[in-house]
Protein backbone atom coordinates (compact mmCIF):
# COMPACT_ATOMS: atom_id res chain seq x y z
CA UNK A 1 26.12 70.13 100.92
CA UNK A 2 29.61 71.46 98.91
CA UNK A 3 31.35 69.18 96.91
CA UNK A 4 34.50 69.52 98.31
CA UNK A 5 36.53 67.13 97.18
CA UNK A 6 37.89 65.19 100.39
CA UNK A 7 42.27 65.78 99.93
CA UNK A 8 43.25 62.01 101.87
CA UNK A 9 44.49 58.98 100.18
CA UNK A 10 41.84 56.48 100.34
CA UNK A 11 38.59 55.60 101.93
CA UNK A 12 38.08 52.22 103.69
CA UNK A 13 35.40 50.76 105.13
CA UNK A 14 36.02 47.09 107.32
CA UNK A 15 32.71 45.92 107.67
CA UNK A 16 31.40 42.38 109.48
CA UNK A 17 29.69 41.75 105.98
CA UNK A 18 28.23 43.22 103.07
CA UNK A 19 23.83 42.70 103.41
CA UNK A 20 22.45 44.02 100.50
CA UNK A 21 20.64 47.21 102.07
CA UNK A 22 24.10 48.57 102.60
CA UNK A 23 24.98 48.20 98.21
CA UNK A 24 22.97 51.67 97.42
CA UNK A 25 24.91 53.81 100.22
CA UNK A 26 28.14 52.41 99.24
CA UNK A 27 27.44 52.53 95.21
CA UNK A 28 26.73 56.36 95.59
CA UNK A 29 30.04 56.83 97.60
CA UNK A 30 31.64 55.65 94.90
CA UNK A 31 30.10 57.53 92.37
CA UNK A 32 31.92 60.62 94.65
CA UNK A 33 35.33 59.02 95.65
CA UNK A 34 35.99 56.61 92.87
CA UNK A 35 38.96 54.32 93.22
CA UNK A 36 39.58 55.84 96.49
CA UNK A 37 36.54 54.18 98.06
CA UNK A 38 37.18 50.51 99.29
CA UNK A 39 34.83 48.50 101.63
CA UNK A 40 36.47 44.83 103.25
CA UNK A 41 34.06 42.66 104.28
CA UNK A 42 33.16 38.82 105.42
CA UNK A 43 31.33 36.39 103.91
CA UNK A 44 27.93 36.64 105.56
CA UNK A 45 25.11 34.35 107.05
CA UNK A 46 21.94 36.71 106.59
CA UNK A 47 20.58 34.47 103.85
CA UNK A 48 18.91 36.22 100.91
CA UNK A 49 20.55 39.75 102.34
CA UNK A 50 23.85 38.43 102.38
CA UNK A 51 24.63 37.14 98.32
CA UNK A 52 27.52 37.44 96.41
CA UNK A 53 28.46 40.91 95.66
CA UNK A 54 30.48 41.66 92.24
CA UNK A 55 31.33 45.79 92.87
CA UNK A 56 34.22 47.53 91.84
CA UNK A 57 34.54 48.99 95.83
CA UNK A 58 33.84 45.48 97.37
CA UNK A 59 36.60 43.27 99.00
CA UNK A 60 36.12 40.18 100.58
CA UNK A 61 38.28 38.69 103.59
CA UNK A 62 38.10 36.22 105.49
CA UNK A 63 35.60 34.66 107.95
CA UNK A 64 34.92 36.02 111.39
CA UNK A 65 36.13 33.57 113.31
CA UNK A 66 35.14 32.99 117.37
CA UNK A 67 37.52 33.11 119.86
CA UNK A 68 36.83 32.81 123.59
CA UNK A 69 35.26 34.25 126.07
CA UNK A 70 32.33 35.59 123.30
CA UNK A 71 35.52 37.54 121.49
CA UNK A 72 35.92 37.21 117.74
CA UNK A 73 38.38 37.94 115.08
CA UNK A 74 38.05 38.98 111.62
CA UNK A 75 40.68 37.53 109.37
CA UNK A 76 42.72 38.86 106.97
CA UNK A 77 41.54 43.04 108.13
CA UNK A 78 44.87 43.34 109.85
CA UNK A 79 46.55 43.53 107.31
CA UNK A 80 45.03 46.05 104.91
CA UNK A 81 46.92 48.67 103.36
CA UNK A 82 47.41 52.16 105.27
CA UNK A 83 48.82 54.84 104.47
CA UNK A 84 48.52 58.48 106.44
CA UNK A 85 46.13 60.30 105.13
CA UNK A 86 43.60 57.89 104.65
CA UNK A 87 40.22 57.45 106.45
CA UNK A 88 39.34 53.81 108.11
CA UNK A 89 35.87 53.76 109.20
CA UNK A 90 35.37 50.47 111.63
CA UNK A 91 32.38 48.83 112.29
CA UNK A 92 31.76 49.30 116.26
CA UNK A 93 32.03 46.08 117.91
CA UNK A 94 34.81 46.36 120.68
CA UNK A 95 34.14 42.58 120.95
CA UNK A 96 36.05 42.21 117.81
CA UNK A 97 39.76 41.63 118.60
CA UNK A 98 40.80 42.54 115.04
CA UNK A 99 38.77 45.30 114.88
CA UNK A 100 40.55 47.32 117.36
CA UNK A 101 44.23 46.03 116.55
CA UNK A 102 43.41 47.42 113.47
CA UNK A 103 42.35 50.80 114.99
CA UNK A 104 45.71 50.93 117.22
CA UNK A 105 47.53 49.84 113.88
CA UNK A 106 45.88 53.31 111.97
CA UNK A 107 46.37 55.53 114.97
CA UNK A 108 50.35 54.36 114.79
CA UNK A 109 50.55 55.40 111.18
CA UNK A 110 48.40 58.99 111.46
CA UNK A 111 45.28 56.98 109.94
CA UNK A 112 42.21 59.23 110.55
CA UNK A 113 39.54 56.78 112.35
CA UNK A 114 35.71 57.11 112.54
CA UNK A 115 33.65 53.99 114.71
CA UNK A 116 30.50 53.60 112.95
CA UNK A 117 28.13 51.41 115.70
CA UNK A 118 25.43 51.99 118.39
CA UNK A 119 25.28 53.83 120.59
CA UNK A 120 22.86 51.78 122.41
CA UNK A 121 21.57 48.28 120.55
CA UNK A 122 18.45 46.07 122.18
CA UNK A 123 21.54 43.38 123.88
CA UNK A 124 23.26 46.74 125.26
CA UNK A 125 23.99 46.45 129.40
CA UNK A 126 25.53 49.77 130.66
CA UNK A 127 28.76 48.05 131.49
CA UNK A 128 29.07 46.83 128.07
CA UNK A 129 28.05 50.33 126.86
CA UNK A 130 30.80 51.66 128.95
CA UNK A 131 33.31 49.48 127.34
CA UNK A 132 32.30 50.19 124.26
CA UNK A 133 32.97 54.06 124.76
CA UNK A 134 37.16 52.99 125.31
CA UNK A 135 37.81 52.26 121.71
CA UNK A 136 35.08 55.04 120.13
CA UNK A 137 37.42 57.81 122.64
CA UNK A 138 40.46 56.77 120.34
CA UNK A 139 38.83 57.72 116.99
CA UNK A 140 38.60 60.63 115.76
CA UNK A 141 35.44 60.53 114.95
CA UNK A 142 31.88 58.87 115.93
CA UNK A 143 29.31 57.77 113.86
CA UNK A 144 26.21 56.44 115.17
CA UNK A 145 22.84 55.00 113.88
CA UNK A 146 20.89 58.19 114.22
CA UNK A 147 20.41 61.12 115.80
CA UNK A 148 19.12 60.55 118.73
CA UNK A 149 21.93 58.60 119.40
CA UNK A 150 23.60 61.49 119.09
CA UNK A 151 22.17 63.43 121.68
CA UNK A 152 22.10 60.57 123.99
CA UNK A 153 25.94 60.07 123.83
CA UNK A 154 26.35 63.90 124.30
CA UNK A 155 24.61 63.48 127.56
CA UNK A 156 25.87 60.88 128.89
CA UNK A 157 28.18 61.91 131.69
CA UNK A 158 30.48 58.48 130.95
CA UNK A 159 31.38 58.95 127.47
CA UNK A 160 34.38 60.75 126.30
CA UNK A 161 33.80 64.04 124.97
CA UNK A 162 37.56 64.44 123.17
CA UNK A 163 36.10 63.32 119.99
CA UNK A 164 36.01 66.03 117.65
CA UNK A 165 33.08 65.36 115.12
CA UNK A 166 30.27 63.07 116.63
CA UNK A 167 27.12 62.52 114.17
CA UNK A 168 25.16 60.03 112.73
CA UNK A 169 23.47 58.81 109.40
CA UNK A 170 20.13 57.67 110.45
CA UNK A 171 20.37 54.76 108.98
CA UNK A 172 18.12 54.21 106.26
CA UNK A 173 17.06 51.92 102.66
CA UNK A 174 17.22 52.75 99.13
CA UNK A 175 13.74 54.54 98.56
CA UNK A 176 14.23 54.79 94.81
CA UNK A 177 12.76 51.98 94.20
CA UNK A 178 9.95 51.57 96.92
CA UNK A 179 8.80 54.82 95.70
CA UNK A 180 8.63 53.45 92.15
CA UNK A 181 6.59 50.29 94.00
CA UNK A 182 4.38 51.46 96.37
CA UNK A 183 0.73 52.73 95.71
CA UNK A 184 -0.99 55.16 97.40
CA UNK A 185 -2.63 54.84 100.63
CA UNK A 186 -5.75 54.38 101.75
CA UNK A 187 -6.62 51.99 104.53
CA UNK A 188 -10.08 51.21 103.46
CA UNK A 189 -9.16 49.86 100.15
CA UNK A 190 -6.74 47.85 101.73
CA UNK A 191 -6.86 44.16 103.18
CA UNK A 192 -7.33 43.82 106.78
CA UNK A 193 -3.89 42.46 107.12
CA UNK A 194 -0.62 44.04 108.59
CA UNK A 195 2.62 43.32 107.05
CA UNK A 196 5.89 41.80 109.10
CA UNK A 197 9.18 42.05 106.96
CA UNK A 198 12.49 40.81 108.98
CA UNK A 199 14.28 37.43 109.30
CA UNK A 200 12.67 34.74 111.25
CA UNK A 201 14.93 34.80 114.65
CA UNK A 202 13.77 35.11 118.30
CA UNK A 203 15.02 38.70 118.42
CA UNK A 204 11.86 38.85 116.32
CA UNK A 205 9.68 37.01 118.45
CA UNK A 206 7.04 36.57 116.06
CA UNK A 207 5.57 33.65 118.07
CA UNK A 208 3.90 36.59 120.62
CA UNK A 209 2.20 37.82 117.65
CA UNK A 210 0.91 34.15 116.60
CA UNK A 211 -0.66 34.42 120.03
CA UNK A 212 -1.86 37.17 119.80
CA UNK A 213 -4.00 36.77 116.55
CA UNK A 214 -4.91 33.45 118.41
CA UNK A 215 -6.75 35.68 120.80
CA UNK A 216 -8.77 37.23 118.54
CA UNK A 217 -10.30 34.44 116.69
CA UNK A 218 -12.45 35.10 113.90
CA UNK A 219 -11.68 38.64 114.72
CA UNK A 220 -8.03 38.51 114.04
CA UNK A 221 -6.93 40.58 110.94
CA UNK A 222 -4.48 38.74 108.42
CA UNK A 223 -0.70 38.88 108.99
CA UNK A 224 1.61 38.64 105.76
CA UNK A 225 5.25 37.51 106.56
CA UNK A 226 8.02 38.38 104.19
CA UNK A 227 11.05 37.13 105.38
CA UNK A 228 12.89 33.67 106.97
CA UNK A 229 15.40 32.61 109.20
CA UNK A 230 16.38 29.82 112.13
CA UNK A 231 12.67 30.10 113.28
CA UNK A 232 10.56 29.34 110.16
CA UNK A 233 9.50 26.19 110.62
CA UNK A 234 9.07 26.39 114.44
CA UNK A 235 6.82 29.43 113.30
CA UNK A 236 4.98 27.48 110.77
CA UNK A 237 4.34 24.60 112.94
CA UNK A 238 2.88 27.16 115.70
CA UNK A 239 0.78 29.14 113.05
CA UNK A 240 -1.10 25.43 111.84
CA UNK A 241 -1.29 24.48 115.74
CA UNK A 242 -3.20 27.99 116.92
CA UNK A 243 -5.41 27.67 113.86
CA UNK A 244 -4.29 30.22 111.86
CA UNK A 245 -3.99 28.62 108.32
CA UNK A 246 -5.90 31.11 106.83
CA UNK A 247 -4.92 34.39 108.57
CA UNK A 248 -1.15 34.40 108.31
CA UNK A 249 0.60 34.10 105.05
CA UNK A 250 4.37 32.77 104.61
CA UNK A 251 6.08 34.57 101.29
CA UNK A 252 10.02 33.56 102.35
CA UNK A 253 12.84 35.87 102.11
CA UNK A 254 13.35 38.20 98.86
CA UNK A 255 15.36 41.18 98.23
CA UNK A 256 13.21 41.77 95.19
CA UNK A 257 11.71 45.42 95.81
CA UNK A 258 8.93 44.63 93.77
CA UNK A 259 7.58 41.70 94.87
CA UNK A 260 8.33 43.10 98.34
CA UNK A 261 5.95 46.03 97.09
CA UNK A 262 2.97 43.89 96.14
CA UNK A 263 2.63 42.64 99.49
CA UNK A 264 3.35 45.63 101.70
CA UNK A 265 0.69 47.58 99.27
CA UNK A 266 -1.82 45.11 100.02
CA UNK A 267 -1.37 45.88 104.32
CA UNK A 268 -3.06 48.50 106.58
CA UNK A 269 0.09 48.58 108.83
CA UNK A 270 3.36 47.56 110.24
CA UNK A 271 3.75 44.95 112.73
CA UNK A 272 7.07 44.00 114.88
CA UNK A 273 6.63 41.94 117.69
CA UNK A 274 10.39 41.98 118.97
CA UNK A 275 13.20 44.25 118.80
CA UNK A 276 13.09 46.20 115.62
CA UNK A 277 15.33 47.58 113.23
CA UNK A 278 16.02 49.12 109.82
CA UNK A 279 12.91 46.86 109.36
CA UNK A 280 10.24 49.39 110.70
CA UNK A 281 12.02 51.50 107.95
CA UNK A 282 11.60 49.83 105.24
CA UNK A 283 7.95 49.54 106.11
CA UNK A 284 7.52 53.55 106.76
CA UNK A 285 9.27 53.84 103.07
CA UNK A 286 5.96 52.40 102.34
CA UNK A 287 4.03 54.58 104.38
CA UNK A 288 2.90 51.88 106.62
CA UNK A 289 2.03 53.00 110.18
CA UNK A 290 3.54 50.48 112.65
CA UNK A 291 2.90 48.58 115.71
CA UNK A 292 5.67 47.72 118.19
CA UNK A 293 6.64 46.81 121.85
CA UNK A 294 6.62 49.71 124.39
CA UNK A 295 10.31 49.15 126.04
CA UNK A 296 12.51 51.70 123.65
CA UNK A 297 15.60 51.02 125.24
CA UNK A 298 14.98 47.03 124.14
CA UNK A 299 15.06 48.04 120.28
CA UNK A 300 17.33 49.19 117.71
CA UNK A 301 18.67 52.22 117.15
CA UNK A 302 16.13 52.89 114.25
CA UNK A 303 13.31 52.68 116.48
CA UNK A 304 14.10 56.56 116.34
CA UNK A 305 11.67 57.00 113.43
CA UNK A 306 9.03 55.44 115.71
CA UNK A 307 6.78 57.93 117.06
CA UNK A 308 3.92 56.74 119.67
CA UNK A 309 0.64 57.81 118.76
CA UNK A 310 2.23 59.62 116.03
CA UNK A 311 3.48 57.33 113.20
CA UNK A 312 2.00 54.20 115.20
CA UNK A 313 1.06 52.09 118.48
CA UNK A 314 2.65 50.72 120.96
CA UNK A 315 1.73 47.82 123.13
CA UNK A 316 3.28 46.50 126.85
CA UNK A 317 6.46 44.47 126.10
CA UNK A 318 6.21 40.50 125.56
CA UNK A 319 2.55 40.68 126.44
CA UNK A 320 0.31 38.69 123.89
CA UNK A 321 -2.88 40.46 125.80
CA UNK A 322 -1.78 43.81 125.55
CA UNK A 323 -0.48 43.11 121.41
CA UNK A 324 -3.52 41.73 120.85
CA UNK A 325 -5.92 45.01 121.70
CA UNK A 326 -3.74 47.04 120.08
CA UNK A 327 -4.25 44.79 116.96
CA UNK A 328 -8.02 44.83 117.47
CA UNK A 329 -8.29 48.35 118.20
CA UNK A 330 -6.08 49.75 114.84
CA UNK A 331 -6.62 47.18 112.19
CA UNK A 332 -10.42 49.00 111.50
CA UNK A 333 -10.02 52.69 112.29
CA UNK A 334 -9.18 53.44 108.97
CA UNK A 335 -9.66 57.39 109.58
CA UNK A 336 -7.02 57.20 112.41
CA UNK A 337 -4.47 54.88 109.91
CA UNK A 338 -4.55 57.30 107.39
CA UNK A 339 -4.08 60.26 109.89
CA UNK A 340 -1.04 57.90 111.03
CA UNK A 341 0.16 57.45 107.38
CA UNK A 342 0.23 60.80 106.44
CA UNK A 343 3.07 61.40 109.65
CA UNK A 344 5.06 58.60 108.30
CA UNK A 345 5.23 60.12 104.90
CA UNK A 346 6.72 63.50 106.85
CA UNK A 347 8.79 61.63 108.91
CA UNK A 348 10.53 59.97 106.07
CA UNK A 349 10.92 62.75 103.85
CA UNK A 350 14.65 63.69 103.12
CA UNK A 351 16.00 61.31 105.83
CA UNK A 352 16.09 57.04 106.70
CA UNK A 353 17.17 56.94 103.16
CA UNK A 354 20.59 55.16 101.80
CA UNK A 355 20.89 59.02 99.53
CA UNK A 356 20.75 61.09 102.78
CA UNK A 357 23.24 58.89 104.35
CA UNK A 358 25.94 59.15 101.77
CA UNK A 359 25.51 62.89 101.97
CA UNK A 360 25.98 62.81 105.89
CA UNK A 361 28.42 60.92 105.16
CA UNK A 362 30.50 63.25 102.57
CA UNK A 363 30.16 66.37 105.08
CA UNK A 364 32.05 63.87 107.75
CA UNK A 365 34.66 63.58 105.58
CA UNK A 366 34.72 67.08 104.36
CA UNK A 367 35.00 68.09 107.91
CA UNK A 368 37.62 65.53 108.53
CA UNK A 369 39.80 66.76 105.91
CA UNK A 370 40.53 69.92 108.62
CA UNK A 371 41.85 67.37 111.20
């Protein structure tokens, strides 16, 4: 894309909270707007994601604090500095009280506006969806999760079509240094073991696959858990219970790529019992195919780089049975994992990656410049 050089004031991001997949995309929009770039956020409570950050765009506020009826408030956002000209990109959560006084404050003083959220997210009703399109028909621009979000909101006869630029950054992680990491594949020289990467919580639901591997007995293939959360022990405590000791392995939360790397190069495949995320992601960075639930609308937005049959399986939703076939029938068709690698690899060329989404994200504001 052209370098233009955006003409506006500033560039401000007011984010929930600063996880640490979201340092790379915001480091290389610094690198193009300088001083101009700022990014408010709130202490966190995603554990090893969520560490102090010490960046020369990073502001912290105050806590998000609950307030009835399942509303919240961020403290502090309200009263960041404005001036026309700049650019305020919100994070979409009309549930957040602050979040849209400060929208109405940056409409009042001819602040351009872009809601960054879902489209659709794995809680989403369609009456909350609909109230979610009020505040997004105020900005002036949209950005979603991915494309397909795109095209979905396009579509959809309830959502306001007054928005002048409506795109997305298909959300992605910083592949620099997976690709340094990660070996090449070849399921045969790999263990018979799929890899789960995510935080321990029952929007995981990593007990179904416990049962699951139960099933299967001696024929159960190895399951290597990086991650941890509310669930852990619980987990743990089910794992020793079903017998599986010696098939599923417990390496605890990291950010560290490369320790990350020696255990995803060691797996066949992917697995995600629940409702997945930038998770399956980070696992097709490593070329992994993946196994999830069949019920699309009950994942993420970045189940759009899931491709049945294509870049993985799916099995019937919550259903230890049906999970457990589909773990039988992939884990030793090593021909068929490595035709399945090989359309992960395409799919996550050029895009799902922290460098195309600052680029997306420069052409937004290259194109908002006209407004």
């Amino acid at each position: 894309m052209s370098d233009k050089i955006f003409h506006g004031r500033n560039v401000i991001f007011v984010q929930p909270a600063l996880p640490s997949y979201r340092l790379d995309f915001f480091d290389r929009l610094y690198k193009f707007f300088g001083e101009r770039l700022y990014v408010y956020y709130s202490p966190g409570n995603l554990g090893a994601l969520t560490k102090s950050v010490n960046k020369p765009w990073a502001y912290e506020v105050g806590a998000i604090r609950p307030l009835p009826a399942r509303l919240a408030w961020q403290s502090s956002v309200t009263g960041i500095p404005l001036e026309k000209g700049d650019i305020l990109i919100l994070s979409g959560n009309p549930r957040q009280l602050s979040t849209l006084s400060l929208l109405l404050k940056a409409k009042l003083r001819g602040v351009h506006t872009v809601w960054w959220g879902h489209y659709w997210s794995s809680s989403s009703r369609r009456w909350r969806q609909v109230v979610r399109f009020l505040p997004m028909a105020l900005a002036d621009a949209i950005l979603f999760y991915t494309d397909a979000e795109v095209e979905q909101y396009k579509n959809d006869r309830m959502a306001s079509k007054s928005n002048k630029h409506v795109t997305a950054l298909n959300n992605g992680v910083n592949d620099v240094p997976i690709r340094q990491y990660r070996r090449p594949y070849n399921a045969s020289e790999r263990e018979r073991a799929f890899l789960f990467i995510g935080r321990l919580t029952r929007k995981a639901n990593v007990a179904l696959a416990l049962r699951a591997l139960a099933r299967l007995g001696d024929k159960a293939p190895a399951l290597h858990v990086v991650g941890d959360g509310e669930e852990a022990g619980e987990l743990k405590a089910l794992s020793a219970t079903l017998g599986l000791s010696s098939k599923v392995y417990w390496h605890g939360a990291t950010t560290d790529e490369e320790l990350i790397g020696r255990v995803a190069n060691r797996c066949r495949a992917f697995l995600y019992p629940g409702e997945v995320g930038l998770s399956l992601v980070h696992a097709m960075a490593y070329g992994l195919p993946a196994i999830v639930h069949n019920e699309r609308r009950l994942h993420m937005p970045e189940i759009a780089a899931f491709k049945d049959g294509v870049t993985g399986r799916s099995f019937s939703y919550e259903d230890d049975v049906s999970l457990a076939a589909g773990l039988c029938d992939l884990i030793d068709r090593n021909d068929y994992l490595d035709e399945l690698h090989e359309a992960v690899a395409s799919v996550m060329v050029d895009s799902f990656t922290t460098k195309s989404m600052s680029e997306r994200f420069k052409g937004l504001v290259n194109k908002m410049s006209d407004i």
